[in-house]
C-alpha atoms as a PDB file:
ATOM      1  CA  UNK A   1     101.448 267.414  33.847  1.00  0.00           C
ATOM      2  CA  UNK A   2     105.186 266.784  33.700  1.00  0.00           C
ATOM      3  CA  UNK A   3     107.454 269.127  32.062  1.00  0.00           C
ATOM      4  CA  UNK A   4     111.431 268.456  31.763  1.00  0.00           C
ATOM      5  CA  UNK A   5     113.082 271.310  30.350  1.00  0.00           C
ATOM      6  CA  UNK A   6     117.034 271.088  29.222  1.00  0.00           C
ATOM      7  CA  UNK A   7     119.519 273.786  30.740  1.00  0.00           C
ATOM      8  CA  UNK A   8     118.971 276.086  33.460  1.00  0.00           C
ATOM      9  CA  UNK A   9     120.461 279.059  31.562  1.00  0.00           C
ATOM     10  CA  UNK A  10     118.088 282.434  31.165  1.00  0.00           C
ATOM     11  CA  UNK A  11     116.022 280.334  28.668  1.00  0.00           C
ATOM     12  CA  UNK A  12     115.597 277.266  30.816  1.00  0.00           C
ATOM     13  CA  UNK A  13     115.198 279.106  33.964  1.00  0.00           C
ATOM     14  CA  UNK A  14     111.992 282.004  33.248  1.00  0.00           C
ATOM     15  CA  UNK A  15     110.674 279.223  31.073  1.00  0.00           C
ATOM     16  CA  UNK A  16     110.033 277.048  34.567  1.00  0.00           C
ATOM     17  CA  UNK A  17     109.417 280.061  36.305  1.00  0.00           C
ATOM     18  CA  UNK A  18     106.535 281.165  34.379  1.00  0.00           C
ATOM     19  CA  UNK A  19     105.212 277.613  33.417  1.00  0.00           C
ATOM     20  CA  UNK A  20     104.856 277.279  37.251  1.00  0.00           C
ATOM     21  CA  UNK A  21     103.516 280.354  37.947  1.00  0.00           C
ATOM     22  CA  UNK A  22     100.853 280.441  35.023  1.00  0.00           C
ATOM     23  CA  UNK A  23     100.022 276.148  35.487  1.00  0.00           C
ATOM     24  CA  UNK A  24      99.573 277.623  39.350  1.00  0.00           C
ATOM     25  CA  UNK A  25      97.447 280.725  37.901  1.00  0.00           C
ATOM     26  CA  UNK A  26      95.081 278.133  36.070  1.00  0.00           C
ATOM     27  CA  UNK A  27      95.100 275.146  38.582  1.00  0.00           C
ATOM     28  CA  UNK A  28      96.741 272.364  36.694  1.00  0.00           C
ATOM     29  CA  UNK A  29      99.365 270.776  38.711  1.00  0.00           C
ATOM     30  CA  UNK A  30     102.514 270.273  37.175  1.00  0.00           C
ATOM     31  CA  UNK A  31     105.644 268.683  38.228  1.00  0.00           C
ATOM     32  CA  UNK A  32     108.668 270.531  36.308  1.00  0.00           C
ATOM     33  CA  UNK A  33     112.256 269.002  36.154  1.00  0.00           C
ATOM     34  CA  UNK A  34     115.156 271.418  34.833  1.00  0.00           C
ATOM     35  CA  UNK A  35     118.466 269.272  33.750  1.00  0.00           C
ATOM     36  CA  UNK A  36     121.493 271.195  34.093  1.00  0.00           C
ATOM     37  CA  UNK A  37     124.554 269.740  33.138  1.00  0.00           C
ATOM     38  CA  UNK A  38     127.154 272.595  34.954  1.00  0.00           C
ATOM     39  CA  UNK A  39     126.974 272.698  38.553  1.00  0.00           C
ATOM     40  CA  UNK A  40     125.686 276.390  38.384  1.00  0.00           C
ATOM     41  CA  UNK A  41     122.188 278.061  37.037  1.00  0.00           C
ATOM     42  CA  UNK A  42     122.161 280.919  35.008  1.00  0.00           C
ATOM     43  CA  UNK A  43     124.007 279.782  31.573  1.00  0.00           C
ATOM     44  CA  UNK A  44     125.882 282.284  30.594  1.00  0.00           C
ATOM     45  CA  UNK A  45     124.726 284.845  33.049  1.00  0.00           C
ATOM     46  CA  UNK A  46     127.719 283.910  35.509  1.00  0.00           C
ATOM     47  CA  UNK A  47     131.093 285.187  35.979  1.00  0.00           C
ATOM     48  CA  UNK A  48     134.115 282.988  35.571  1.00  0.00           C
ATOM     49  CA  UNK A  49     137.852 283.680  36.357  1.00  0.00           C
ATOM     50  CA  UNK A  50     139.992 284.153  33.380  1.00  0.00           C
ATOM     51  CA  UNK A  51     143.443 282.100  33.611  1.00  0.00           C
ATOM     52  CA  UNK A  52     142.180 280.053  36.636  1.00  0.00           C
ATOM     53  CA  UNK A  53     143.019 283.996  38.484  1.00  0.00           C
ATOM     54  CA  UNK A  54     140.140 284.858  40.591  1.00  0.00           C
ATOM     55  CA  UNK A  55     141.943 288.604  40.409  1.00  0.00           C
ATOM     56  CA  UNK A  56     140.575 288.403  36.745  1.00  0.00           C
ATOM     57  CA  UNK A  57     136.337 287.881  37.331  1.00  0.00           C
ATOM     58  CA  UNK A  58     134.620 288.356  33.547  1.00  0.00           C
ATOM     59  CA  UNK A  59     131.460 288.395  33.269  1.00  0.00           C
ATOM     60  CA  UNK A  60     129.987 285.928  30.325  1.00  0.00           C
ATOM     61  CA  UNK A  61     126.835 288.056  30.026  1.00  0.00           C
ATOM     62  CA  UNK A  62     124.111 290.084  31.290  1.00  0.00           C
ATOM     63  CA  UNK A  63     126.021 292.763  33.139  1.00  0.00           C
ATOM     64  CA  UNK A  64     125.121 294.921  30.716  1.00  0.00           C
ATOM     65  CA  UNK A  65     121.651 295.409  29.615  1.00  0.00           C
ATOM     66  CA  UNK A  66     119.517 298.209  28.157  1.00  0.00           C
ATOM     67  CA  UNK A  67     116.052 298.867  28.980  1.00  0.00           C
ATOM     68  CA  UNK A  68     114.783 297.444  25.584  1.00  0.00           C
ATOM     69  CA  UNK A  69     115.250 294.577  27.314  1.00  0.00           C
ATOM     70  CA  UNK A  70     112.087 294.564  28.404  1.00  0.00           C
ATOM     71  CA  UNK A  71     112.166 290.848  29.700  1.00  0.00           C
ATOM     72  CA  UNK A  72     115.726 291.042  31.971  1.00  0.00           C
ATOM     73  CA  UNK A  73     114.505 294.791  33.041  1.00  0.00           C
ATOM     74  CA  UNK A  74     111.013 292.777  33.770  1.00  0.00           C
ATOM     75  CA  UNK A  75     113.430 289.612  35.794  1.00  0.00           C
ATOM     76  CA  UNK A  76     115.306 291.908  37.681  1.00  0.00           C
ATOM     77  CA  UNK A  77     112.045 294.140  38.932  1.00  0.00           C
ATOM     78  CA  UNK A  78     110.413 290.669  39.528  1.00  0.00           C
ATOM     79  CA  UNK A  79     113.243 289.009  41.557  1.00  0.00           C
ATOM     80  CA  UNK A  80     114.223 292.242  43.096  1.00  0.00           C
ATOM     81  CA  UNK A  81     118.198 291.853  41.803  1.00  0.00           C
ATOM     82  CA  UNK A  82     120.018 294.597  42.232  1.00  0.00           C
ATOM     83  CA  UNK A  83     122.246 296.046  39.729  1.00  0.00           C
ATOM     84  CA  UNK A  84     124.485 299.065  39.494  1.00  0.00           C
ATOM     85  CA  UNK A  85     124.212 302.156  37.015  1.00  0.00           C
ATOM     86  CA  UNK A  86     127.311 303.042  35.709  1.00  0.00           C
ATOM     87  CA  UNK A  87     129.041 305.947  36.662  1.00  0.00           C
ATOM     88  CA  UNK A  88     129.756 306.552  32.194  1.00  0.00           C
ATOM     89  CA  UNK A  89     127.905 309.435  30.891  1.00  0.00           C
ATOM     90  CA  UNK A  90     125.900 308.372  27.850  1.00  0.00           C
ATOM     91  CA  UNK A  91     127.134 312.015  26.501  1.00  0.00           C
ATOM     92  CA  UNK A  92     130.879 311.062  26.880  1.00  0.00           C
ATOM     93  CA  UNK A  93     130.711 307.918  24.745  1.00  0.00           C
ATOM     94  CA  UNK A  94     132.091 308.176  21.335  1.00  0.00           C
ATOM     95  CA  UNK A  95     129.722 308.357  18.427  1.00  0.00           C
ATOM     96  CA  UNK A  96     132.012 306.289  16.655  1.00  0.00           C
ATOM     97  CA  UNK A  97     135.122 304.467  17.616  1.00  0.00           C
ATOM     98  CA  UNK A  98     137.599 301.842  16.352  1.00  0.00           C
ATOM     99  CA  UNK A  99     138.871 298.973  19.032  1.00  0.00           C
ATOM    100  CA  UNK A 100     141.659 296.954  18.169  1.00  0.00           C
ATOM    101  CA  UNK A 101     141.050 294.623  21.251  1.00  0.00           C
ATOM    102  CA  UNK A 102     143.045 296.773  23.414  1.00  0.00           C
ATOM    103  CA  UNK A 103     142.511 300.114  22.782  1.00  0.00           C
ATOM    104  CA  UNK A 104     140.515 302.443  21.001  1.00  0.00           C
ATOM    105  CA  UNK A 105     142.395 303.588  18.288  1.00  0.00           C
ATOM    106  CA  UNK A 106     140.029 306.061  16.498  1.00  0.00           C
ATOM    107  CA  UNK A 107     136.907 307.864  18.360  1.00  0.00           C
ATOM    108  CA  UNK A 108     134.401 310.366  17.105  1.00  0.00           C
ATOM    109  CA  UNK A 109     131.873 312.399  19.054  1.00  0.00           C
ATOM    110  CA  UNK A 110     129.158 314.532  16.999  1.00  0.00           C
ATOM    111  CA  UNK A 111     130.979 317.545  18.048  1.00  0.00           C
ATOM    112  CA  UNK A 112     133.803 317.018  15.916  1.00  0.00           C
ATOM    113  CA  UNK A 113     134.627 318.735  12.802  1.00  0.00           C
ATOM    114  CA  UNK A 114     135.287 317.470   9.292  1.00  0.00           C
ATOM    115  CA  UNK A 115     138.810 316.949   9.676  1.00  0.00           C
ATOM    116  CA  UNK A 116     138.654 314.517  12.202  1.00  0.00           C
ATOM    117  CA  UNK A 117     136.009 312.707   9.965  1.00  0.00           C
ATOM    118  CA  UNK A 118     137.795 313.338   7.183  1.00  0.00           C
ATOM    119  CA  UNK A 119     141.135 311.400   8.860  1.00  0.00           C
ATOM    120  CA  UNK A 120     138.652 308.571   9.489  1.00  0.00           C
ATOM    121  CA  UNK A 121     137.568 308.007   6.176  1.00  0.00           C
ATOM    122  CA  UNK A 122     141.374 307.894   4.876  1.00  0.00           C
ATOM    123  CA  UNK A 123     142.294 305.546   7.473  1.00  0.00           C
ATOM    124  CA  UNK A 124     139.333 303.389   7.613  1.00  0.00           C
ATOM    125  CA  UNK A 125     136.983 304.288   4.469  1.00  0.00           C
ATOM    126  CA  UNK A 126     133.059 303.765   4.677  1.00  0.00           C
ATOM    127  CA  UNK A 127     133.560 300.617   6.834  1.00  0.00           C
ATOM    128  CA  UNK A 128     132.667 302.197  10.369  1.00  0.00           C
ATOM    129  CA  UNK A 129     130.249 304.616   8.897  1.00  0.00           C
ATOM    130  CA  UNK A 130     128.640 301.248   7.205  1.00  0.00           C
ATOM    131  CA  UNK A 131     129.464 299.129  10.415  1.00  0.00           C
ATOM    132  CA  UNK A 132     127.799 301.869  12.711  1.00  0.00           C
ATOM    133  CA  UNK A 133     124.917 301.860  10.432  1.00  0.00           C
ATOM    134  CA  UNK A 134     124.361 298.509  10.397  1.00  0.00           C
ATOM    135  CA  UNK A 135     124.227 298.098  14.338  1.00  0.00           C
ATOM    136  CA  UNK A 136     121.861 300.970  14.374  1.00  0.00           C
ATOM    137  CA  UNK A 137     119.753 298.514  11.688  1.00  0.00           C
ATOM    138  CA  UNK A 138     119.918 295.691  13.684  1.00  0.00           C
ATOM    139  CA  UNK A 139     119.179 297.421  16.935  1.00  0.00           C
ATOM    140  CA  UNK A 140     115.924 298.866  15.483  1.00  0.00           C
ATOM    141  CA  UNK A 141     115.109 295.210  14.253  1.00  0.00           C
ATOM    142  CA  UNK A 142     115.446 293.962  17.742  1.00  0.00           C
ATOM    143  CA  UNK A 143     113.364 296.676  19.289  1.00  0.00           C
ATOM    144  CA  UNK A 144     110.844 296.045  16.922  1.00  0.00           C
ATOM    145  CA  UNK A 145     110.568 292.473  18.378  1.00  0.00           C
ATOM    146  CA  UNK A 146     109.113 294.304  21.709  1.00  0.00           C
ATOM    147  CA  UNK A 147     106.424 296.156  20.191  1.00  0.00           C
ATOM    148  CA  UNK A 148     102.647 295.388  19.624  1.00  0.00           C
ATOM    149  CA  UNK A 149     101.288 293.467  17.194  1.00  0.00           C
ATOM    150  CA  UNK A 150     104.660 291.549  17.525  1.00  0.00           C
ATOM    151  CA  UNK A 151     105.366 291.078  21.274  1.00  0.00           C
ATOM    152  CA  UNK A 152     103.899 289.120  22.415  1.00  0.00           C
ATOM    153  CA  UNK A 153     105.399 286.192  20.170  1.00  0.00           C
ATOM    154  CA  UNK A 154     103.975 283.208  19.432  1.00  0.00           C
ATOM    155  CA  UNK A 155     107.185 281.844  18.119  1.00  0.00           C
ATOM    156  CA  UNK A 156     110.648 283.348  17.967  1.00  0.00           C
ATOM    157  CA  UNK A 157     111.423 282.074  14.799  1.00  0.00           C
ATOM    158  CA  UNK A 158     108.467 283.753  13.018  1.00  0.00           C
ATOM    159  CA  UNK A 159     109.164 286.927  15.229  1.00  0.00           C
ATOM    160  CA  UNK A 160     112.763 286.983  13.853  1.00  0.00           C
ATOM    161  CA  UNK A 161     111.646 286.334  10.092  1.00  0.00           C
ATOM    162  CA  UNK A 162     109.190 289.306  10.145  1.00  0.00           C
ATOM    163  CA  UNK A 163     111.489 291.747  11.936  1.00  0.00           C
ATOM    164  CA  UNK A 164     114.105 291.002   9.502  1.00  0.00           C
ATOM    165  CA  UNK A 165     116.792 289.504  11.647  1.00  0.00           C
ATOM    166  CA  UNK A 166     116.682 285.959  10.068  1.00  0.00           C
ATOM    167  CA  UNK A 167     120.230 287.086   8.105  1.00  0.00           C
ATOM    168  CA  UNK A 168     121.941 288.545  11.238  1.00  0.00           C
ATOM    169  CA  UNK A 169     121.865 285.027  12.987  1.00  0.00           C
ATOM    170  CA  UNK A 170     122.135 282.926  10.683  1.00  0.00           C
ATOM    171  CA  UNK A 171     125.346 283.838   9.250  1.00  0.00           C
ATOM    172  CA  UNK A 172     128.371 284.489  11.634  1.00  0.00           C
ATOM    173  CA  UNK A 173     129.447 288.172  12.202  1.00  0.00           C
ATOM    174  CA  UNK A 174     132.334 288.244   9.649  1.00  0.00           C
ATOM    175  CA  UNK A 175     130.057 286.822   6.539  1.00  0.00           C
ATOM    176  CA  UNK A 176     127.409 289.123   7.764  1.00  0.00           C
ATOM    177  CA  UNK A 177     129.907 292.448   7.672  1.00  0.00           C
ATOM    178  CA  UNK A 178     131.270 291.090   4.354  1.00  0.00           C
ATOM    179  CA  UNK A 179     127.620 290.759   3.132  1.00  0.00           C
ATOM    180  CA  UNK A 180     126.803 294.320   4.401  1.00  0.00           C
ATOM    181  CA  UNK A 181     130.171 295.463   2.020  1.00  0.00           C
ATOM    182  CA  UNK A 182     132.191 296.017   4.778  1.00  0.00           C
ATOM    183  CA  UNK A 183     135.979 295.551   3.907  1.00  0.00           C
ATOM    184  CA  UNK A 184     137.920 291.869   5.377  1.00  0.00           C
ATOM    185  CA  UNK A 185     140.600 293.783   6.866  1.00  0.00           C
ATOM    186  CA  UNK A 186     138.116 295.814   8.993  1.00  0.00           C
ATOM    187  CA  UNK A 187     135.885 292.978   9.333  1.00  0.00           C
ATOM    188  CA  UNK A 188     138.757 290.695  10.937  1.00  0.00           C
ATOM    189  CA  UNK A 189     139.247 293.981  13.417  1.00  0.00           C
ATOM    190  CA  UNK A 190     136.043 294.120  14.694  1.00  0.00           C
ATOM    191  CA  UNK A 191     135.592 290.080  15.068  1.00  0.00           C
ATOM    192  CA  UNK A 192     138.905 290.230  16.634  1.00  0.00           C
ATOM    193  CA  UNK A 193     137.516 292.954  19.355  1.00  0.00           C
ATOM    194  CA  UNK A 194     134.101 290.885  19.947  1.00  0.00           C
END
């Protein structure tokens, strides 16, 4: 069986990997051809320097991932790739913060008291109460897609129809915060920080 498969990014990549090792597991030889047009594997997962400056490495994804994750927790077991914890205590993060793409200018922890809420709905109104309740929506979506009787999938698209998520991408960010009711001045902050 031949297989050619387009782009060696995470997609590309654990799809040869696990065609090979499951047309290996059943005995049907297969000859598998990944086309990669960059001169690198890994898509997105690499690190490139910003202003041609290698003193300024950022990463274009994966070096950060959460154990919902199951399949990059699963790669990096598998492959034995090491990673780093980070030294941040989970406790210290902010329950709720506003970045202006520089700096955080607002951050709440559950230990604060109602003034300090009450200075973040004058400044900012409902929008990062509604933004921060959103994410949580969208994260529970996505962990959903991990669980039985949906994991294992069959198809993607389905999976992301059922779960819900079939509005989240495929709308950008900014008409999905302005169909959530959150405000176009705070919308264009938070597209301008991601």
């Amino acid at each position: 069986m031949l297989i050619n498969i387009t782009g060696a990014g995470a997609g590309g990549a654990s799809a040869a990997y696990y065609l090979s090792q499951n047309a290996q597991n059943l005995s049907i030889p297969t000859k598998i051809t990944v086309y990669e047009r960059n001169d690198f594997i890994g898509g997105r997962s690499t690190t490139v320097n910003a202003w041609n400056t290698p003193s300024y490495p950022i990463e274009l994804g994966a070096s950060i991932f959460v154990q919902v994750n199951h399949i990059l927790s699963s790669a990096a077991k598998t492959f034995n790739l090491s990673h780093s914890s980070s030294t941040l205590n989970i406790a210290d993060l902010p329950e709720l913060g506003v970045w202006d793409g520089t700096e955080f200018l607002l951050v709440t922890s559950s230990e604060d008291g109602w003034w300090d809420k009450a200075k973040l709905l004058w400044r900012y109104g409902l929008a990062p109460i509604k933004t921060n309740r959103l994410m949580k929506g969208v994260v529970g979506k996505f962990e959903r897609m991990y669980e039985e009787p949906v994991f294992p999938w069959r198809s993607l698209s389905a999976v992301v129809r059922e779960v819900g998520l079939g509005e989240v991408v495929g709308q950008t960010g900014e008409q999905f915060l302005k169909a959530a009711g959150i405000g176009d001045r705070f919308s264009q902050e938070v597209i301008q920080a991601s």
